[in-house]
Protein backbone atom coordinates (compact mmCIF):
# COMPACT_ATOMS: atom_id res chain seq x y z
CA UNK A 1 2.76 11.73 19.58
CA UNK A 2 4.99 14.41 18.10
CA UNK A 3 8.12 13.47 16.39
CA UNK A 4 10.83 15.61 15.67
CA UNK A 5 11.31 17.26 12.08
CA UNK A 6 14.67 15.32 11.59
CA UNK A 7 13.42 11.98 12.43
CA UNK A 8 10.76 12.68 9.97
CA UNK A 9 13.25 14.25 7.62
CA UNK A 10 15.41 11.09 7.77
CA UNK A 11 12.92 8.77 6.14
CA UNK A 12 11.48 11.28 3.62
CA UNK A 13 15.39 11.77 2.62
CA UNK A 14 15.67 8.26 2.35
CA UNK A 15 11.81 7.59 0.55
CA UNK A 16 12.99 4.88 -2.05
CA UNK A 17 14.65 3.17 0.92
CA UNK A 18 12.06 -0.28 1.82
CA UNK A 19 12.68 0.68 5.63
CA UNK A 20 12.45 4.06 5.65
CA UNK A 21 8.49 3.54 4.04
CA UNK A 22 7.88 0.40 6.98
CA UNK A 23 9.10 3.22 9.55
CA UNK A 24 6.81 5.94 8.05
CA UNK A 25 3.62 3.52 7.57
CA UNK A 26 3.92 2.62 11.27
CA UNK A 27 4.21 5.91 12.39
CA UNK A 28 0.50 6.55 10.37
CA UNK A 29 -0.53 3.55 11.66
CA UNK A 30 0.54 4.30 15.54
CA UNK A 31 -1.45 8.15 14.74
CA UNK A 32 -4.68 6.75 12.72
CA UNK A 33 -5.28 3.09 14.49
CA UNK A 34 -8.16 4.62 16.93
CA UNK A 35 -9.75 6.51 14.61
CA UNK A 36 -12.78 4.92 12.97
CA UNK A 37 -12.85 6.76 9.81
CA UNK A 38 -9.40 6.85 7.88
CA UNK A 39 -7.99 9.13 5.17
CA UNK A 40 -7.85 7.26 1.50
CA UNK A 41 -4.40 8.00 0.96
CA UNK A 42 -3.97 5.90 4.39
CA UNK A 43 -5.98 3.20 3.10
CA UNK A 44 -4.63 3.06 -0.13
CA UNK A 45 -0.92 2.50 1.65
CA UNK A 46 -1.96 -0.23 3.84
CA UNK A 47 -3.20 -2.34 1.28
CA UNK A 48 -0.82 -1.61 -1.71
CA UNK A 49 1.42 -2.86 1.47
CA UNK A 50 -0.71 -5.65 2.40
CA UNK A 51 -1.23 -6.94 -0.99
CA UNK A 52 2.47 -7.15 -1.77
CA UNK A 53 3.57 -8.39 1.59
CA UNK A 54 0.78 -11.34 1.18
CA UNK A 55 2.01 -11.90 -2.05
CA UNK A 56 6.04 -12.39 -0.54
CA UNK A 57 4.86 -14.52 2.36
CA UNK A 58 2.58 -16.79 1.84
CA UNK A 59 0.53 -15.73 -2.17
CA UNK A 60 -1.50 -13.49 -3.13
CA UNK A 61 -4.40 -15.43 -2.33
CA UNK A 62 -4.23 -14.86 1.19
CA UNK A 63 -4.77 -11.13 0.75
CA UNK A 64 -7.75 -11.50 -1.60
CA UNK A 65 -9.41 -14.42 0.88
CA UNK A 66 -9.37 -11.76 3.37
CA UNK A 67 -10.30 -8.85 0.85
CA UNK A 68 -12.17 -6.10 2.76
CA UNK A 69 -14.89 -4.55 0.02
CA UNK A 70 -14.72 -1.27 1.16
CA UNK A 71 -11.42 -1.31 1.48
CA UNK A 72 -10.80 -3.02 -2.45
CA UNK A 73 -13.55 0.22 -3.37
CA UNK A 74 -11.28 2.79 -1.77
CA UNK A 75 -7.91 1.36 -3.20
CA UNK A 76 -9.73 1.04 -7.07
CA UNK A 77 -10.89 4.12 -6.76
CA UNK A 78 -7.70 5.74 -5.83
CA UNK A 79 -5.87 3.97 -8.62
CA UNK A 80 -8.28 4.80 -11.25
CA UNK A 81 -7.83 8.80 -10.17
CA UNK A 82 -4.13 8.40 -10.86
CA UNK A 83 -4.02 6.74 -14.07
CA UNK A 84 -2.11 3.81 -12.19
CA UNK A 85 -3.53 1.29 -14.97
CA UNK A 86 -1.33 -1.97 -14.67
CA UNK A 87 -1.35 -1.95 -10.87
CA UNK A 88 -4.94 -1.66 -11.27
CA UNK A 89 -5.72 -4.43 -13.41
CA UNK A 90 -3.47 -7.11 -11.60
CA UNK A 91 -4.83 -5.93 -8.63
CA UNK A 92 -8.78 -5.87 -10.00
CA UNK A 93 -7.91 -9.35 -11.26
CA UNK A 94 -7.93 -11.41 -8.20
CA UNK A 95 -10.59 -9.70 -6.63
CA UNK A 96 -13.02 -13.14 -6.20
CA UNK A 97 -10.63 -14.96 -8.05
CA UNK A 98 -8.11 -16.41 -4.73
CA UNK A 99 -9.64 -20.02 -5.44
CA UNK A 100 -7.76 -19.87 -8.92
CA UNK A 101 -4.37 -20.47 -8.75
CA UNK A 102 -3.46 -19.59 -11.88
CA UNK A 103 -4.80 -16.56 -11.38
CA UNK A 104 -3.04 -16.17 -7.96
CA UNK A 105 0.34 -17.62 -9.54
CA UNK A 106 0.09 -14.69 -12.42
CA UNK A 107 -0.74 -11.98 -9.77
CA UNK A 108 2.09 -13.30 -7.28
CA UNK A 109 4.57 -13.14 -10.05
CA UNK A 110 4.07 -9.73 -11.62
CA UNK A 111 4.14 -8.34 -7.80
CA UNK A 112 7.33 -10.19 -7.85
CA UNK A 113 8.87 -8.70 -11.25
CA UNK A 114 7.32 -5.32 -10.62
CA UNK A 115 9.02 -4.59 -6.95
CA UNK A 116 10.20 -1.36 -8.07
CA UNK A 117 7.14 -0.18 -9.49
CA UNK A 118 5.00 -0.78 -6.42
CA UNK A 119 7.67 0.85 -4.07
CA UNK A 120 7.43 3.91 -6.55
CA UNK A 121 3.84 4.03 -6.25
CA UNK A 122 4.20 4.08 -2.33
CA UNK A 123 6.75 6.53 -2.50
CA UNK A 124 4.28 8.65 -4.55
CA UNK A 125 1.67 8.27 -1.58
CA UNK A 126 3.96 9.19 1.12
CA UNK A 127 5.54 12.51 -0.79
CA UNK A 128 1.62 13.15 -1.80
CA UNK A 129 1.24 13.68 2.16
CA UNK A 130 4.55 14.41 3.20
CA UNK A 131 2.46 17.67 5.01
CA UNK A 132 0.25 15.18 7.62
CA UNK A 133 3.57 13.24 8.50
CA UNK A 134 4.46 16.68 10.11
CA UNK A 135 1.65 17.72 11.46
CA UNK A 136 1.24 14.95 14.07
């Protein structure tokens, strides 16, 4: 599907807006949901989303209980390249940990106080491949 440059424009004009990223990770997921290899920066997204959106629902734990290994490899790894430190470690430290709710109730509450942080970091991914957005 080929979207217009303004429609695209609109949400990268509007990147630290919540919505505007929901309408732009759809519109990867609607291109990249046949394919059976996907980009990192793709994967990296979804579960940076997933992770916090478990977290806001129903806890953390329901993320990790689910926790797709090569997934988790692909997200570390990605972190670790940028330097992203503290996302890393509360995000390393529930991996086989969602049985321990302390754990889970530490995890679920620096997700909470660190909002802003995460959307920045998802911001960063979308801008990082602003180009692929219009090229579909």
């Amino acid at each position: 599907m080929k979207f217009s440059k303004t429609y695209i424009d609109n949400f990268f004009n509007n990147i630290n807006d919540y919505h505007s990223m929901v309408e732009l990770f759809t519109i990867a997921y609607t291109e990249l949901k046949e394919q059976s290899s996907l980009p990192d920066w793709y994967v990296e997204l979804r579960e940076i989303i997933n992770w916090q959106a478990h977290s806001d629902r129903s806890g953390v734990w329901t993320y990790y209980e689910i926790l797709n290994d090569t997934s988790a490899t692909t997200l570390i790894s990605r972190l670790r390249a940028k330097e992203e430190n503290e996302i890393l470690t509360m995000y390393m430290m529930g991996i086989n940990k969602c049985s321990n709710e302390t754990i889970m109730e530490q995890i679920d509450n620096w997700i909470l106080e660190n909002e802003e942080k995460i959307y920045q970091h998802l911001s960063n991914i979308f801008i990082s491949n602003k180009h692929w957005f219009y090229s579909i």
